[in-house]
Protein backbone atom coordinates (compact mmCIF):
# COMPACT_ATOMS: atom_id res chain seq x y z
CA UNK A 1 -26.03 -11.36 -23.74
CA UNK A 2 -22.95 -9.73 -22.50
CA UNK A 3 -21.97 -6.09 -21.53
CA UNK A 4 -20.49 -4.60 -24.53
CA UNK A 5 -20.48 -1.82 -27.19
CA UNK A 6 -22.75 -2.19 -30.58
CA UNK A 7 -22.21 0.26 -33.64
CA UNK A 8 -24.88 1.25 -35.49
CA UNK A 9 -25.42 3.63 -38.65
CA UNK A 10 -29.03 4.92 -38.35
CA UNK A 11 -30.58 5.63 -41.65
CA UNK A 12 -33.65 7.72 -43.12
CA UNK A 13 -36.24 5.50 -43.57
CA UNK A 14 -36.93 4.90 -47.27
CA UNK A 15 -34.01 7.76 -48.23
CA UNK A 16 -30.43 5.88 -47.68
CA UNK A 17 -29.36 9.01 -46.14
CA UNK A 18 -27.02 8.12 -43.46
CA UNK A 19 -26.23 10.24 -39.69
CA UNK A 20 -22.92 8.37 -39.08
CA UNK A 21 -22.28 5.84 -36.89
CA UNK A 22 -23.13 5.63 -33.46
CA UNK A 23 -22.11 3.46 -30.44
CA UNK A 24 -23.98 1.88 -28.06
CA UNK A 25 -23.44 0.29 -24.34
CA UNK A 26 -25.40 -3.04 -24.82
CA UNK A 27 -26.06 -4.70 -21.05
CA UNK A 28 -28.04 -8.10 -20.45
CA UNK A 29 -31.70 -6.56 -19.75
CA UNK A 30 -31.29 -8.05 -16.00
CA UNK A 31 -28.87 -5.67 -15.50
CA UNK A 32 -30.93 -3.20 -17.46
CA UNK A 33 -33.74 -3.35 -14.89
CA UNK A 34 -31.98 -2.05 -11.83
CA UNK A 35 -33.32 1.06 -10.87
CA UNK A 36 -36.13 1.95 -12.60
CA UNK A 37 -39.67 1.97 -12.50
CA UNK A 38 -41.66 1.65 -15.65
CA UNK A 39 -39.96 -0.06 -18.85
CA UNK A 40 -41.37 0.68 -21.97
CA UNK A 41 -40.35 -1.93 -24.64
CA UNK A 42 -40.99 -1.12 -28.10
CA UNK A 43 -37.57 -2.77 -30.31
CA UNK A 44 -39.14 -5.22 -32.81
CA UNK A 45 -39.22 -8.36 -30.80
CA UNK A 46 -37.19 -7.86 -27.95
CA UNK A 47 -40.41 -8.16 -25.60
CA UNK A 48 -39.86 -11.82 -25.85
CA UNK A 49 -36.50 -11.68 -24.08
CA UNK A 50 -38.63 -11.26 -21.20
CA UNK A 51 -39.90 -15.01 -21.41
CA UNK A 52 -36.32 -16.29 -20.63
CA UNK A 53 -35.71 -13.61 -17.51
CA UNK A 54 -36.80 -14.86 -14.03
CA UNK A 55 -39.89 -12.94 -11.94
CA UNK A 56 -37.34 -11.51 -9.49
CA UNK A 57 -35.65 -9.31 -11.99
CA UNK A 58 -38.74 -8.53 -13.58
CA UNK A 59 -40.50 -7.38 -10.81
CA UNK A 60 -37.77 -5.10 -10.18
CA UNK A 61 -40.06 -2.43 -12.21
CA UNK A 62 -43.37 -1.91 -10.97
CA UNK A 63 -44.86 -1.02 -14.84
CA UNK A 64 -44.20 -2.34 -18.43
CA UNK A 65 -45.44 -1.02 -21.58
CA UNK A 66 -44.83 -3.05 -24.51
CA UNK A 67 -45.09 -3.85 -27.93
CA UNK A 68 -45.86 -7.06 -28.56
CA UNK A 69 -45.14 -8.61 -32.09
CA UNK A 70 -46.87 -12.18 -33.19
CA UNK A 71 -49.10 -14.03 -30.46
CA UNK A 72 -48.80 -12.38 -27.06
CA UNK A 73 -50.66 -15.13 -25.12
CA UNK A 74 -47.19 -16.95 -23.84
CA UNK A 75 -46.23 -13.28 -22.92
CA UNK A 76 -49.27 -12.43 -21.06
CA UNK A 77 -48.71 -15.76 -18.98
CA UNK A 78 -45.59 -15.44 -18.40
CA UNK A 79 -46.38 -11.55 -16.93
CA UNK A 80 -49.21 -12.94 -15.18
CA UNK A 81 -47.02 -15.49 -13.72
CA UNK A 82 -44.49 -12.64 -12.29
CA UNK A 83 -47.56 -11.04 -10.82
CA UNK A 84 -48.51 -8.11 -13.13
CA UNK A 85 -52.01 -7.60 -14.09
CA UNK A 86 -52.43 -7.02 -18.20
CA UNK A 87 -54.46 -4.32 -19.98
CA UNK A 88 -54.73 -3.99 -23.48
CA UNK A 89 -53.87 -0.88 -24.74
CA UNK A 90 -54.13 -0.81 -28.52
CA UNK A 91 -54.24 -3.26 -31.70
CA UNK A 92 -51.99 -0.58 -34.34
CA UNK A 93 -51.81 -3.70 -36.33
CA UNK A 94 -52.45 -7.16 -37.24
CA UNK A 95 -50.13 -9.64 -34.67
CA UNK A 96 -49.20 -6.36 -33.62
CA UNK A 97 -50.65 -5.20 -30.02
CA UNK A 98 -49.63 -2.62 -27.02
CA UNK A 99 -49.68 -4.01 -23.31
CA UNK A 100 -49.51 -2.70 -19.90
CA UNK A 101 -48.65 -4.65 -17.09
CA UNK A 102 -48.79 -3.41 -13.87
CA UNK A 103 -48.31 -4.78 -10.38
């Protein structure tokens, strides 16, 4: 993913209602991790971007929170791999599950 701008029209869920359009910076999450210390990932499947990013940039934060959606064993490897420790924090759902990982 690129740097760029993304326009979006949030709606009320289940209402249609519309608040206008809004604009957001979009970056590539490597360049989303600099400078900061926990990341808490809860946007409907983007946890798995974090498959494809190498353990350098994602040890840049010390602490992750995240949602997982589907099977998070590949996840938990892969966080595992980088060096965090998991903990389960909550099942909300079926295939749905909450994560911390923590150096």
């Amino acid at each position: 993913m690129e740097d760029g701008e993304l326009s979006i029209t949030p709606a009320g869920l289940s209402t249609g209602l519309t608040h206008g359009t809004l604009k957001i910076q979009v970056k590539p999450l490597a360049d989303a991790l600099n400078n900061v210390n926990v990341v808490k990932m809860d946007c409907e499947g983007c946890e798995w971007a974090l498959i494809a990013v190498p353990c350098e940039v994602i040890r840049r934060a010390e602490e992750y929170v995240v949602e997982v959606h589907g099977p998070e064993p590949q996840l938990i490897r892969r966080m595992e791999k980088c060096g965090f420790k998991p903990k389960l924090v909550s099942r909300p759902a079926p295939l749905v599950s909450v994560w911390r990982f923590s150096l």
